[in-house]
C-alpha atoms as a PDB file:
ATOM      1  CA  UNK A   1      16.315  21.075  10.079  1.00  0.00           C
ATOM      2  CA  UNK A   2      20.066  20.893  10.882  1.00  0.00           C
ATOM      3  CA  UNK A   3      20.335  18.109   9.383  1.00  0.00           C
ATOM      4  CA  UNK A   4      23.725  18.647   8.354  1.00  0.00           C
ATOM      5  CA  UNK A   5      25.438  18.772  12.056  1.00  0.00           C
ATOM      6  CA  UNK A   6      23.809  15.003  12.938  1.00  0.00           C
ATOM      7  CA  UNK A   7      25.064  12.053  10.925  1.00  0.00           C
ATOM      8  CA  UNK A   8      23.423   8.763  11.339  1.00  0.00           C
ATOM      9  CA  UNK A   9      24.921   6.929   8.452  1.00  0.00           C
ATOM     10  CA  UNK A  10      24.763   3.328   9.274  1.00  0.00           C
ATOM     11  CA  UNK A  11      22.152   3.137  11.824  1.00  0.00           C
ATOM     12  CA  UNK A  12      18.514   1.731  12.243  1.00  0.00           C
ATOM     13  CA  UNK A  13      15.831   3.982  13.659  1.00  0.00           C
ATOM     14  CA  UNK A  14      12.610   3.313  14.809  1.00  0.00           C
ATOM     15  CA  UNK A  15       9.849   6.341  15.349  1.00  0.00           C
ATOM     16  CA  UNK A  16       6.235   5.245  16.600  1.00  0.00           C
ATOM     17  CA  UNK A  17       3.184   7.425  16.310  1.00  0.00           C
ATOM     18  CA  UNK A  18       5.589   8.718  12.797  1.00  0.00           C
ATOM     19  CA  UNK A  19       2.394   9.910  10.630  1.00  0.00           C
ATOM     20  CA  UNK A  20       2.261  13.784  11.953  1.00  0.00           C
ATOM     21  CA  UNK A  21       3.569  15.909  14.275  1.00  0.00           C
ATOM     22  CA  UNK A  22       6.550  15.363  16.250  1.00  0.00           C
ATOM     23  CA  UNK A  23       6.693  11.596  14.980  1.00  0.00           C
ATOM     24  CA  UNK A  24       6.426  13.228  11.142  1.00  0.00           C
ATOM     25  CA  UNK A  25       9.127  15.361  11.831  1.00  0.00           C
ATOM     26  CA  UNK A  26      11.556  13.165  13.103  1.00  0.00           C
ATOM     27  CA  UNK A  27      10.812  10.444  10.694  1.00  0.00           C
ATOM     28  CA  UNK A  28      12.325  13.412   8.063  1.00  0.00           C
ATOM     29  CA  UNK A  29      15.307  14.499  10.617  1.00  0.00           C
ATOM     30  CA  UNK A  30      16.621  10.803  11.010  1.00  0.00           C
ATOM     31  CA  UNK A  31      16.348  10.153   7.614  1.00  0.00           C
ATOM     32  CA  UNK A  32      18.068  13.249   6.366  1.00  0.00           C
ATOM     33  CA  UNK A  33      21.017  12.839   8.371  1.00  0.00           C
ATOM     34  CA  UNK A  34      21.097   9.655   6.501  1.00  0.00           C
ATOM     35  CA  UNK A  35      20.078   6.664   8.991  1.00  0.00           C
ATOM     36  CA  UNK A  36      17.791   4.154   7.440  1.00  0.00           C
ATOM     37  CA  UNK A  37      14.255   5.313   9.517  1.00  0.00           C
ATOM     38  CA  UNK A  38      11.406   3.132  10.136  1.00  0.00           C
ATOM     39  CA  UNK A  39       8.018   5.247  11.019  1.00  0.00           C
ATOM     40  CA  UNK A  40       5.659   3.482  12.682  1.00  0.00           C
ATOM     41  CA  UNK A  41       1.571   4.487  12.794  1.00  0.00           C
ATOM     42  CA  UNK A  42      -1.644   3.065  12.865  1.00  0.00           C
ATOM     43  CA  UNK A  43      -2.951   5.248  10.685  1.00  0.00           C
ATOM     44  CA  UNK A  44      -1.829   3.433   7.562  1.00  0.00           C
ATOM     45  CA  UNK A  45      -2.887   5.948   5.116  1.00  0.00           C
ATOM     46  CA  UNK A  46      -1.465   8.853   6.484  1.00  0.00           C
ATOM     47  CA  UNK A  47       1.547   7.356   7.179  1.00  0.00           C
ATOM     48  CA  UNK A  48       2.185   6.233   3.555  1.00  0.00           C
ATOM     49  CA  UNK A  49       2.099   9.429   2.325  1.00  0.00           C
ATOM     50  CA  UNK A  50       4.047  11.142   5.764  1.00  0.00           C
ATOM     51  CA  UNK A  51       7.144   7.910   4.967  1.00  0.00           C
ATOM     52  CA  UNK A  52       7.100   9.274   1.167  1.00  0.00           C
ATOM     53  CA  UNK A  53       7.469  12.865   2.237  1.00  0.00           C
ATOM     54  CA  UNK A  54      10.007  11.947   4.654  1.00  0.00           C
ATOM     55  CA  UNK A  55      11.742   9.571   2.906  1.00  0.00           C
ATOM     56  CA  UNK A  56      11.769   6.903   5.359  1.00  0.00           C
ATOM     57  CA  UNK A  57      10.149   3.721   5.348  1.00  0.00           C
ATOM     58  CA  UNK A  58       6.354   3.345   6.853  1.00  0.00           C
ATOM     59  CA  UNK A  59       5.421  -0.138   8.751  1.00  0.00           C
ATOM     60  CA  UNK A  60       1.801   0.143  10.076  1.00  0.00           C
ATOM     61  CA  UNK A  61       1.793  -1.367  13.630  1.00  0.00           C
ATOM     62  CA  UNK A  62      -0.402  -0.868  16.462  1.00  0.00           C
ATOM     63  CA  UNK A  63       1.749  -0.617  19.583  1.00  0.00           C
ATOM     64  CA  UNK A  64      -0.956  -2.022  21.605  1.00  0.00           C
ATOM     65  CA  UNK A  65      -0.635  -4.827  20.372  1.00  0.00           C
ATOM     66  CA  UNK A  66       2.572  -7.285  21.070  1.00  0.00           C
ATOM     67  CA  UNK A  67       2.060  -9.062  17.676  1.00  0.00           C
ATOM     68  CA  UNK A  68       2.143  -5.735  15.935  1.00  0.00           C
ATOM     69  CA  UNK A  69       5.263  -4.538  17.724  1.00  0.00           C
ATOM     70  CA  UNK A  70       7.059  -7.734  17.327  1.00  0.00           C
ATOM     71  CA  UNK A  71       6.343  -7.833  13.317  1.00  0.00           C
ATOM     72  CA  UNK A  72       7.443  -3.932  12.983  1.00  0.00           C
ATOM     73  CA  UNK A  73      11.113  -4.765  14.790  1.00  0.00           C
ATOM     74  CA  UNK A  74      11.687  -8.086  12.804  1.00  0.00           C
ATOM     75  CA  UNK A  75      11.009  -6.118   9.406  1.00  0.00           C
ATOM     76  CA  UNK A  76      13.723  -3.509  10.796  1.00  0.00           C
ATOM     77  CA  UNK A  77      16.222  -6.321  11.197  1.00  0.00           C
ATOM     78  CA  UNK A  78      15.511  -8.015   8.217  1.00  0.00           C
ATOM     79  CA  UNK A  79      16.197  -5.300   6.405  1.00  0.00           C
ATOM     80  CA  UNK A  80      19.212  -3.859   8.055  1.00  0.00           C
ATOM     81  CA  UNK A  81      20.066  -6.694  10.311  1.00  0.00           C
ATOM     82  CA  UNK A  82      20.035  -4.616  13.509  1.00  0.00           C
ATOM     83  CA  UNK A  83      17.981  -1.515  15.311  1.00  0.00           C
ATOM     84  CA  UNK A  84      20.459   1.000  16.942  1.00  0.00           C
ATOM     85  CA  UNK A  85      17.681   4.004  17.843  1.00  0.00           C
ATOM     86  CA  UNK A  86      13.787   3.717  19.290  1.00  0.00           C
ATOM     87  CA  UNK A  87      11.844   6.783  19.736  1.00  0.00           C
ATOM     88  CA  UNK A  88       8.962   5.984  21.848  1.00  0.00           C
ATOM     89  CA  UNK A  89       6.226   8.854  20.424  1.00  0.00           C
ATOM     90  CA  UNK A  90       3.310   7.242  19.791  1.00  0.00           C
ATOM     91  CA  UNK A  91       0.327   8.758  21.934  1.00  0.00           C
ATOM     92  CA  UNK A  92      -3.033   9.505  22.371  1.00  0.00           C
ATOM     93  CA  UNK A  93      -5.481  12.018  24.220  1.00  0.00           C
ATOM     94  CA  UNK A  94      -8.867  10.998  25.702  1.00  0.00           C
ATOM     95  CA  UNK A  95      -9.029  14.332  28.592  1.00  0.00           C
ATOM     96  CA  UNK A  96     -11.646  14.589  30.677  1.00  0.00           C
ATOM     97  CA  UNK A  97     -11.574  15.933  34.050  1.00  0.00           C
ATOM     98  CA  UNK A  98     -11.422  12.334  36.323  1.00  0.00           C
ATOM     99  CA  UNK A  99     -15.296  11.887  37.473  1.00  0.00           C
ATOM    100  CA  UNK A 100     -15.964  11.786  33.419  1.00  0.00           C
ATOM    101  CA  UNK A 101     -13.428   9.248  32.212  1.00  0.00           C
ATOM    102  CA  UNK A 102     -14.611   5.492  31.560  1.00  0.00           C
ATOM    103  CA  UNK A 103     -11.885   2.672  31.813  1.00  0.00           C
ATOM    104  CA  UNK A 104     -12.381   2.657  27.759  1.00  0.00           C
ATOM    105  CA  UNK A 105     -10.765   6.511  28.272  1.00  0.00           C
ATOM    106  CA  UNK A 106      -8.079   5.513  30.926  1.00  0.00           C
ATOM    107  CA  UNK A 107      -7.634   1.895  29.221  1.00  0.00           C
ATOM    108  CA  UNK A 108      -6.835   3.724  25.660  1.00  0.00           C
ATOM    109  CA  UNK A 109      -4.391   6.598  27.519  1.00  0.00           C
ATOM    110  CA  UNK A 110      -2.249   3.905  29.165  1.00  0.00           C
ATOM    111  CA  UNK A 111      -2.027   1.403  26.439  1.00  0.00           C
ATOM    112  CA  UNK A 112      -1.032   3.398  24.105  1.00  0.00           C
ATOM    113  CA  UNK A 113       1.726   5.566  25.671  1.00  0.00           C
ATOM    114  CA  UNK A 114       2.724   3.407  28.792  1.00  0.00           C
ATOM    115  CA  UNK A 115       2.138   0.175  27.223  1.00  0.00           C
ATOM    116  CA  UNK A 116       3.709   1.295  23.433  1.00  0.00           C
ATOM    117  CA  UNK A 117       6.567   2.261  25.152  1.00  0.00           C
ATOM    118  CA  UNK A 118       7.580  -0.846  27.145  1.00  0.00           C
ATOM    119  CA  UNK A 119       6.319  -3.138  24.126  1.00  0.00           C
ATOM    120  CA  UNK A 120       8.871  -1.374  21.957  1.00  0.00           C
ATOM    121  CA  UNK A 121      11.407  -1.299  24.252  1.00  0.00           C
ATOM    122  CA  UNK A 122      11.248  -4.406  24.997  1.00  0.00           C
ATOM    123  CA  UNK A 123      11.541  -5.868  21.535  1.00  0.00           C
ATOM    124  CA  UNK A 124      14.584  -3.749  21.176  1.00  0.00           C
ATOM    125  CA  UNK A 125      16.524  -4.727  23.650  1.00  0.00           C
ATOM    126  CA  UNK A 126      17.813  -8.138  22.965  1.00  0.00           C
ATOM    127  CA  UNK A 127      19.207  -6.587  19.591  1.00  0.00           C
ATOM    128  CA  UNK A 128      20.620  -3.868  21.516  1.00  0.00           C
ATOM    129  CA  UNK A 129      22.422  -6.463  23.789  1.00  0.00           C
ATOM    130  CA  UNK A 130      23.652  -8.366  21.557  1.00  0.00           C
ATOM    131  CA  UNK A 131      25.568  -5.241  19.634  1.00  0.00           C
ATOM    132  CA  UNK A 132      26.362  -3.257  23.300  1.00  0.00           C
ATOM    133  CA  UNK A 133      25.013  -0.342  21.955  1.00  0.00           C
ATOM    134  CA  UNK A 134      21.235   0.951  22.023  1.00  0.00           C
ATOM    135  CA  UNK A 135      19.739   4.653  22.268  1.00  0.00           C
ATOM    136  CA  UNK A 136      16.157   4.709  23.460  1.00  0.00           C
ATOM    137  CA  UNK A 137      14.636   7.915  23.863  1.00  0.00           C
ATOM    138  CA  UNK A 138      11.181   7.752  25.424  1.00  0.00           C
ATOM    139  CA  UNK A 139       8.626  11.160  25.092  1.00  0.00           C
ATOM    140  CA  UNK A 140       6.823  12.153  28.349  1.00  0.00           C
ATOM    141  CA  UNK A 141       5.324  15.166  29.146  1.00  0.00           C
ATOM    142  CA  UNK A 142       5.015  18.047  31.672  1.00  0.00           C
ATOM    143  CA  UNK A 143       1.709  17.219  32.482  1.00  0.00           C
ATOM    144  CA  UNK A 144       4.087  14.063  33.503  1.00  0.00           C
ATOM    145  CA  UNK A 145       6.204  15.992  35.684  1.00  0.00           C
ATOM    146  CA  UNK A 146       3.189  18.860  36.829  1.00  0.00           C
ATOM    147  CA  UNK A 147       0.086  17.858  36.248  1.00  0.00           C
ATOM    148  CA  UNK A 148      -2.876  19.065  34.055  1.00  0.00           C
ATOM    149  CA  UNK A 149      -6.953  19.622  34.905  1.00  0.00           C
ATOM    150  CA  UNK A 150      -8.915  17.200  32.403  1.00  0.00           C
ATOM    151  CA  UNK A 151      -5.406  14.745  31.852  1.00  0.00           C
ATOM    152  CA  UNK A 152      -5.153  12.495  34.572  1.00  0.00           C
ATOM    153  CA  UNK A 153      -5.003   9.261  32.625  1.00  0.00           C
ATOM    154  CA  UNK A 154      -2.430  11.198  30.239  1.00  0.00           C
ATOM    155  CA  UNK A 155      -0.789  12.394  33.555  1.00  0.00           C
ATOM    156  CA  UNK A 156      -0.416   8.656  35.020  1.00  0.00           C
ATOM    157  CA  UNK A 157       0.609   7.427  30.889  1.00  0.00           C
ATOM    158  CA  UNK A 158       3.231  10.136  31.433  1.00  0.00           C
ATOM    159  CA  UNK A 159       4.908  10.374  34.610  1.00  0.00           C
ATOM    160  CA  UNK A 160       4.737   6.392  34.245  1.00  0.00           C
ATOM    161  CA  UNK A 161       7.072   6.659  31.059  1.00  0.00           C
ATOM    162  CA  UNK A 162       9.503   8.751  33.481  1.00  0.00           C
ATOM    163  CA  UNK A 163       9.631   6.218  36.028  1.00  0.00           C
ATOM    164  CA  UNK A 164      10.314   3.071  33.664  1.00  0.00           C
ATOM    165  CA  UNK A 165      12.700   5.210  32.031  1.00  0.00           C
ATOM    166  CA  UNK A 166      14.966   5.482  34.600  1.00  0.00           C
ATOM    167  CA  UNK A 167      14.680   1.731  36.068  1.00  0.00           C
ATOM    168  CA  UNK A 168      15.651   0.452  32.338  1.00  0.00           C
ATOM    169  CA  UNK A 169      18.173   2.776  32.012  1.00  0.00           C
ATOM    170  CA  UNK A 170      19.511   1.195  35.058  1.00  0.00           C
ATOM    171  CA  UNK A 171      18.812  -1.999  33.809  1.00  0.00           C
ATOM    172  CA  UNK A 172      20.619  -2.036  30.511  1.00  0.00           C
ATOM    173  CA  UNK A 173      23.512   0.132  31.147  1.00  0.00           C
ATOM    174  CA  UNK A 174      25.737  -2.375  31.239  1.00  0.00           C
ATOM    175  CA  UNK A 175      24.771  -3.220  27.770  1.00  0.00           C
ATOM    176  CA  UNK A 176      25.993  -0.080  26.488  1.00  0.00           C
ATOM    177  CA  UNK A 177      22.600   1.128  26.027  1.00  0.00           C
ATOM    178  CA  UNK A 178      21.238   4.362  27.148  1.00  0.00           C
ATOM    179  CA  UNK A 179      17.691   5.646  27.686  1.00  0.00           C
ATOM    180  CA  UNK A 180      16.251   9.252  28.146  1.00  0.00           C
ATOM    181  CA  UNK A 181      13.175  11.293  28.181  1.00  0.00           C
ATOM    182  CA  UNK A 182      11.950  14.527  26.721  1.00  0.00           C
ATOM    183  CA  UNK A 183       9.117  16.753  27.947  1.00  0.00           C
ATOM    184  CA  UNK A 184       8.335  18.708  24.948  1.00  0.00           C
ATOM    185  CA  UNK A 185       6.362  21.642  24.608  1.00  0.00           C
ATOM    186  CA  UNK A 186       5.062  21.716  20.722  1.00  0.00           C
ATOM    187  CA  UNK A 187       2.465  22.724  18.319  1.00  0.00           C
ATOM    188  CA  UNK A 188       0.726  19.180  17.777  1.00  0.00           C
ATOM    189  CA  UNK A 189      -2.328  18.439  17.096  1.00  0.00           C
ATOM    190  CA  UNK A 190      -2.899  17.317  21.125  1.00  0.00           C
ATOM    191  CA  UNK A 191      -2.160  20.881  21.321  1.00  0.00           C
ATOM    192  CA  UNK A 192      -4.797  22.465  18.545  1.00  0.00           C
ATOM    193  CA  UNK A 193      -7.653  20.484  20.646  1.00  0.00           C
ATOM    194  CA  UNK A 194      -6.939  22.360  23.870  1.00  0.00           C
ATOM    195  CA  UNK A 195      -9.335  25.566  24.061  1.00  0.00           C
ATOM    196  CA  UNK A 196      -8.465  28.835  22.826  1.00  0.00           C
ATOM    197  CA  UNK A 197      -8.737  30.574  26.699  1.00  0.00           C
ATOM    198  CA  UNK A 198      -6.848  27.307  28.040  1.00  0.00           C
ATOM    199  CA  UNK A 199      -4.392  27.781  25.114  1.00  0.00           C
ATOM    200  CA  UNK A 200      -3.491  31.300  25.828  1.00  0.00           C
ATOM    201  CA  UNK A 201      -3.297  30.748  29.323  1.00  0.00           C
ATOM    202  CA  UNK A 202      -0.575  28.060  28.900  1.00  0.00           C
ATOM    203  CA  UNK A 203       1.221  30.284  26.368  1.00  0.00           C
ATOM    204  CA  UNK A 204       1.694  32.879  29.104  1.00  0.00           C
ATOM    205  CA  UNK A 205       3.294  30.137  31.347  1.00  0.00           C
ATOM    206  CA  UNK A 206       6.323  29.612  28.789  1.00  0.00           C
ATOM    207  CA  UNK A 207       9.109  32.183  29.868  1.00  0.00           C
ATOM    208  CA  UNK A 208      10.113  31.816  25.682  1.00  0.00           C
ATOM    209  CA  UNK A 209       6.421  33.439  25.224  1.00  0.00           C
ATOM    210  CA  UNK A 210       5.823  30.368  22.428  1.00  0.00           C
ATOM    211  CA  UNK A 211       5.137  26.633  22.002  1.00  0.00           C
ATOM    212  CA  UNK A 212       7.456  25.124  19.707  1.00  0.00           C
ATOM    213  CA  UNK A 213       7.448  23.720  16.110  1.00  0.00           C
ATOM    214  CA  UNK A 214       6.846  20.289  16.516  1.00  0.00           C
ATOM    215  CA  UNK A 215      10.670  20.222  14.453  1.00  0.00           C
ATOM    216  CA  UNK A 216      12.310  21.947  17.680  1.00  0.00           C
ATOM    217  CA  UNK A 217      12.570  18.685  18.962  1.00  0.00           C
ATOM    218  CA  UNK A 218      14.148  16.844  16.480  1.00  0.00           C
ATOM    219  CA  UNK A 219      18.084  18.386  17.517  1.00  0.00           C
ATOM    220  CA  UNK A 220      17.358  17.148  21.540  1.00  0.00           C
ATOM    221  CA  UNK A 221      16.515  14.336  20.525  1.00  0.00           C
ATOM    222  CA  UNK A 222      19.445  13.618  17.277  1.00  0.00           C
ATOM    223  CA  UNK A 223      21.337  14.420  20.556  1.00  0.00           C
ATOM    224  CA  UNK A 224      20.644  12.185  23.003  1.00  0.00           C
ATOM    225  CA  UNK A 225      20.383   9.090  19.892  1.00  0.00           C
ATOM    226  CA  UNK A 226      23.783  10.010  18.962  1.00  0.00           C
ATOM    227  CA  UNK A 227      27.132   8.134  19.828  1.00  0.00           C
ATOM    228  CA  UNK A 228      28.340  11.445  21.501  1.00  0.00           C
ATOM    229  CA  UNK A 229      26.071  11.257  24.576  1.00  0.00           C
ATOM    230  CA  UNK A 230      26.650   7.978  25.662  1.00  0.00           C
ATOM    231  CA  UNK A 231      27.496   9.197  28.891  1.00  0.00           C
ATOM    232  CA  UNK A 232      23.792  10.118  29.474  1.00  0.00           C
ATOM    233  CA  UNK A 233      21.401   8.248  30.973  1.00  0.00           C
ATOM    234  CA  UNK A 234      18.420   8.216  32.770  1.00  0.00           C
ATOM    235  CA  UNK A 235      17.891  11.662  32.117  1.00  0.00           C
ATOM    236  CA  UNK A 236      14.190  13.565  31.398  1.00  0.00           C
ATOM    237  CA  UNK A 237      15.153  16.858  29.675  1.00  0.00           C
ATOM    238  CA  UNK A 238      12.489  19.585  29.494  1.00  0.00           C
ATOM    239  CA  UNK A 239      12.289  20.998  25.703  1.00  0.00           C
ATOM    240  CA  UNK A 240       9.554  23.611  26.652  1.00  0.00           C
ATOM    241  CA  UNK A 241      10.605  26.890  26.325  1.00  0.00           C
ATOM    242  CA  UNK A 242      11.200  27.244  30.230  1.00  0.00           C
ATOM    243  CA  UNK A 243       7.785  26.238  30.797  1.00  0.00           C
ATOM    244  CA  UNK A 244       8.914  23.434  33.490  1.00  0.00           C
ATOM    245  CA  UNK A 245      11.246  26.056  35.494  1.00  0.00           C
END
């Protein structure tokens, strides 16, 4: 997966939610362009085997929990001595339209994807400061940016994510450290849940006529970890085929 035009020699990465999907598959693009990649899941079966496929290294961690998150970043700075790259994935679906949901359903949505995402971040960023240089790119979603029937509590998680992106990329740009969004548009398994009538209609909505591989993502995001775009911040770039237009 162009692995060949990114080179992250040298550098620390972390990837929650890292056992499938767009987690998997940037677990295997950091670690092919040759940074040392941590992949972080729950699921500590799965992500044995998805850290051995993608040769990176697999730290089971529950990013609801503070304890959990705080463990995960000290083993990355044992080992390496610093963290360079977060990629705040790691997410979960519980959609019902919003008369249905329980708090367990909302509770689960937000601390998971809001609450992963500033735990993470937040562990990060003293190692960050002290080095002046930090890339933290945070995934949200168009449902974030649009809405979705059935997602409101992935809706809130999501537009949520856009908002404390672009306060702590205000925050910590004087530390040299940058933080972005994507909205991605993929074939993950949130995706293979949604109906097959729902499924088509949403296909029709994407000008490219397609969702993407859940690898598509892997080059916007290489991007906007890379030295090169250190001039961009606070950003929350769509990677869905048009679908956001």
């Amino acid at each position: 997966m162009g692995n060949l035009t990114y080179d992250f020699s040298g550098r620390s990465v972390i990837v929650t939610g890292a056992a499938r999907g767009i987690g998997f598959e940037l677990g295997s693009f950091f670690a092919g362009a040759g940074a040392a990649t941590y992949m972080i899941d729950v699921d500590a079966d799965e992500l044995t085997d998805a850290a051995k496929r993608a040769g990176g290294v697999a730290v089971m961690a529950d990013v609801r929990s503070t304890e959990d998150v705080k463990a995960a970043v000290a083993t990355v700075i044992e080992d390496t001595g610093k963290v360079d790259v977060v990629v705040n994935n790691a997410g979960v679906l519980r959609d019902k339209v919003v008369w249905k949901l329980t708090d367990e359903d909302w509770d689960e949505v937000m601390a998971v994807h809001a609450g992963g995402t500033f735990r993470f971040t937040r562990e990060c960023v003293p190692h960050f400061r002290e080095r002046n240089f930090g890339r933290i790119i945070n995934i949200t979603s168009f449902t974030g940016l649009r809405g979705n029937p059935g997602q409101s509590n992935y809706g809130m998680a999501k537009a949520g994510i856009i908002g404390f992106t672009k306060t702590t990329a205000k925050e910590l740009a004087r530390f040299g450290v940058t933080v972005n969004a994507i909205a991605p548009n993929a074939e993950t398994r949130m995706i293979a849940s949604i109906p097959a009538d729902k499924k088509a209609e949403m296909t029709k909505a994407i000008p490219l006529g397609r969702f993407a591989q859940p690898s598509e993502m892997c080059p916007a995001i290489g991007f906007l970890a890379s030295e090169e775009a250190g001039f961009i911040t606070g950003t929350v770039l769509s990677v869905d085929g048009g679908m956001s237009m």
